[in-house]
C-alpha atoms as a PDB file:
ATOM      1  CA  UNK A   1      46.707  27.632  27.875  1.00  0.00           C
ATOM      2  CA  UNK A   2      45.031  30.306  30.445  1.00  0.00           C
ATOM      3  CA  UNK A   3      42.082  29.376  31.514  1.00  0.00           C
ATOM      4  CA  UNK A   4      39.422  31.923  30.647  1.00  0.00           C
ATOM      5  CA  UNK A   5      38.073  34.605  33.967  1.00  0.00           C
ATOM      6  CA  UNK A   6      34.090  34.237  34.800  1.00  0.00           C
ATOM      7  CA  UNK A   7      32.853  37.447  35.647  1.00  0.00           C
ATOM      8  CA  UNK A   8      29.906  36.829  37.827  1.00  0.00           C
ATOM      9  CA  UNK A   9      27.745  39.125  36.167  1.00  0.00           C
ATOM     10  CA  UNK A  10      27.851  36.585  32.897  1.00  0.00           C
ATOM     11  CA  UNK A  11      25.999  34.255  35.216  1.00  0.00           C
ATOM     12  CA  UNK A  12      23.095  36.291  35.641  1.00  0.00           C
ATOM     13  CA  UNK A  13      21.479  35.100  32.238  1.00  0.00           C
ATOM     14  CA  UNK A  14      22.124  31.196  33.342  1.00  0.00           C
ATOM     15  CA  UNK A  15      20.387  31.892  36.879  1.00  0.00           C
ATOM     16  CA  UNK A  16      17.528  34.026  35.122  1.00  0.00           C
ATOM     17  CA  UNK A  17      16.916  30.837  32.607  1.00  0.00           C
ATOM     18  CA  UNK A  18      16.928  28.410  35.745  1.00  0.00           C
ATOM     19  CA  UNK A  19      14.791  30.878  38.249  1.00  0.00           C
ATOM     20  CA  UNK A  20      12.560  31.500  35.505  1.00  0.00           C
ATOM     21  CA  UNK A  21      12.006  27.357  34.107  1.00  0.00           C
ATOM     22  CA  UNK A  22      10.959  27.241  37.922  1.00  0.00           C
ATOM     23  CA  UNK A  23       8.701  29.834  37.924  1.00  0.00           C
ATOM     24  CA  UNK A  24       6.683  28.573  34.692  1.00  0.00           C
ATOM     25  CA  UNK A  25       6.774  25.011  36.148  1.00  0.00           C
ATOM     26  CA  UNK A  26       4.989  26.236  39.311  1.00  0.00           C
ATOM     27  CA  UNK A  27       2.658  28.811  37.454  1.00  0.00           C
ATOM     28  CA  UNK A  28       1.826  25.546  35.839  1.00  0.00           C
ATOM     29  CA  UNK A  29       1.567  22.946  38.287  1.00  0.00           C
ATOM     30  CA  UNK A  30      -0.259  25.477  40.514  1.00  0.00           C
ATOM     31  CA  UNK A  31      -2.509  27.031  37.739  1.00  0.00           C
ATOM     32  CA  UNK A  32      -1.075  30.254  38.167  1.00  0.00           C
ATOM     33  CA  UNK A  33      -1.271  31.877  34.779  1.00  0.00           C
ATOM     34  CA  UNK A  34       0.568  35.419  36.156  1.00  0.00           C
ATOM     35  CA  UNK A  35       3.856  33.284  37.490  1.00  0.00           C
ATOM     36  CA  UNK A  36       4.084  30.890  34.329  1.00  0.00           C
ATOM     37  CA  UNK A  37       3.872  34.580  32.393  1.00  0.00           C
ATOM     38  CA  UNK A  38       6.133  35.679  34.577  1.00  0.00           C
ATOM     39  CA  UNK A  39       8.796  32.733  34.477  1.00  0.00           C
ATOM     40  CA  UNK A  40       8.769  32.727  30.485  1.00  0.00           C
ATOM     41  CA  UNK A  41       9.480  36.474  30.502  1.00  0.00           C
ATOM     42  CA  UNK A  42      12.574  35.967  33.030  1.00  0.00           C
ATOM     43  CA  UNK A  43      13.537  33.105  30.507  1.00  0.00           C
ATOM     44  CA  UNK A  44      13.506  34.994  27.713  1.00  0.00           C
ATOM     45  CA  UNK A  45      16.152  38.240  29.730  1.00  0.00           C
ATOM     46  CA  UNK A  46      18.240  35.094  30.454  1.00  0.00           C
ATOM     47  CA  UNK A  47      18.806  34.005  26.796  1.00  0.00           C
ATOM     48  CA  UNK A  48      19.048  37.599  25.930  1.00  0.00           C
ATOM     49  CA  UNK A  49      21.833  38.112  28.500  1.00  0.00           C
ATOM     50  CA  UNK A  50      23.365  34.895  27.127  1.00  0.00           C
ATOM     51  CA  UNK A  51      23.224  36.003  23.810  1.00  0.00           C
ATOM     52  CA  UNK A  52      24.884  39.609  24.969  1.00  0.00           C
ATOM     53  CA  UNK A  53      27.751  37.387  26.094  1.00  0.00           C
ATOM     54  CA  UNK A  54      28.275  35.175  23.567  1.00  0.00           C
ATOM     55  CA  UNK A  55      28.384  38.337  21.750  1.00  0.00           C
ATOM     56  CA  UNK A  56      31.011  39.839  23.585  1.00  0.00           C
ATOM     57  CA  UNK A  57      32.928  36.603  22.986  1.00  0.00           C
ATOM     58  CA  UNK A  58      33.468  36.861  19.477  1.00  0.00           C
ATOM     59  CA  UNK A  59      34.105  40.046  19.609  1.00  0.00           C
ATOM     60  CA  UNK A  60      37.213  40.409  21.959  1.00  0.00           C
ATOM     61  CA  UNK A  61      38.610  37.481  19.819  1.00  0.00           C
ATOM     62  CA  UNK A  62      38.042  39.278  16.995  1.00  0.00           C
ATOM     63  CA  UNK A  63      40.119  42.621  18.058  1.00  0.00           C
ATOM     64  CA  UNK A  64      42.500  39.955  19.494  1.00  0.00           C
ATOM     65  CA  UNK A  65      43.208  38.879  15.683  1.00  0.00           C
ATOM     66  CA  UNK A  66      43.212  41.987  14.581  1.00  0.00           C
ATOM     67  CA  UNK A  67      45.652  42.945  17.054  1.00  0.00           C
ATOM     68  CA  UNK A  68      47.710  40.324  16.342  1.00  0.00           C
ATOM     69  CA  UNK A  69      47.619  40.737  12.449  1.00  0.00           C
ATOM     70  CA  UNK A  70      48.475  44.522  13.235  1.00  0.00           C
ATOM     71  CA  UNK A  71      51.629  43.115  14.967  1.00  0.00           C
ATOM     72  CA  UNK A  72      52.713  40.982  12.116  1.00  0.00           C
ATOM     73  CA  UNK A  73      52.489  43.907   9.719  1.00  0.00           C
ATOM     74  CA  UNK A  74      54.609  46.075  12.388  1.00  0.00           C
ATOM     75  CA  UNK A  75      56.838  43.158  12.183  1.00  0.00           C
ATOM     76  CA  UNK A  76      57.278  42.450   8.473  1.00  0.00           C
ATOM     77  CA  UNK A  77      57.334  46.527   7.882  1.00  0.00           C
ATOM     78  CA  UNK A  78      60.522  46.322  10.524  1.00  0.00           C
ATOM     79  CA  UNK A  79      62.129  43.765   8.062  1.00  0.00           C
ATOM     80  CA  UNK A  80      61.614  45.587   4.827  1.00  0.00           C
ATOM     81  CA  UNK A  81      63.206  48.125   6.253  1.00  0.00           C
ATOM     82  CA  UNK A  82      66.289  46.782   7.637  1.00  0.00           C
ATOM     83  CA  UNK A  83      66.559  44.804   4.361  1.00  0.00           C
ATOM     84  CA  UNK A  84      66.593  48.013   2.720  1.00  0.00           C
ATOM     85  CA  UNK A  85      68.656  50.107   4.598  1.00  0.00           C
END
């Protein structure tokens, strides 16, 4: 089993979730209605670059199986014709 590559740039919506939870606790805690605004709205870009990933996931396994069903019928077209030649 290979264990999967972690392009730093898919840690930018973690560290946007975390900067920005910090942000809106100190808006808070300080009474700083502009930060806390600002800390939810950094939030919310990290869940949407979270979301892009998670996207981009599923989607490289899905041309993966596609790829590999695209093999198998290569394969099993290969036997058919041997069988029939």
């Amino acid at each position: 089993m290979q264990i999967p590559r972690i392009d730093p740039k898919n840690l930018t919506g973690l560290a946007d979730k975390i900067i920005g939870l910090g942000k809106e606790i100190f808006g808070t805690v300080t009474n700083q209605d502009r930060l806390t605004k600002a800390g939810q709205v950094q939030q919310e870009k990290g869940t949407e670059r979270l979301e892009a990933v998670k996207a981009q996931v599923q989607s490289d396994a899905h041309e993966t199986k596609a790829k590999t069903a695209d093999r198998a019928q290569q394969s099993a077209q290969k036997t058919k014709e041997k069988v029939n030649s």
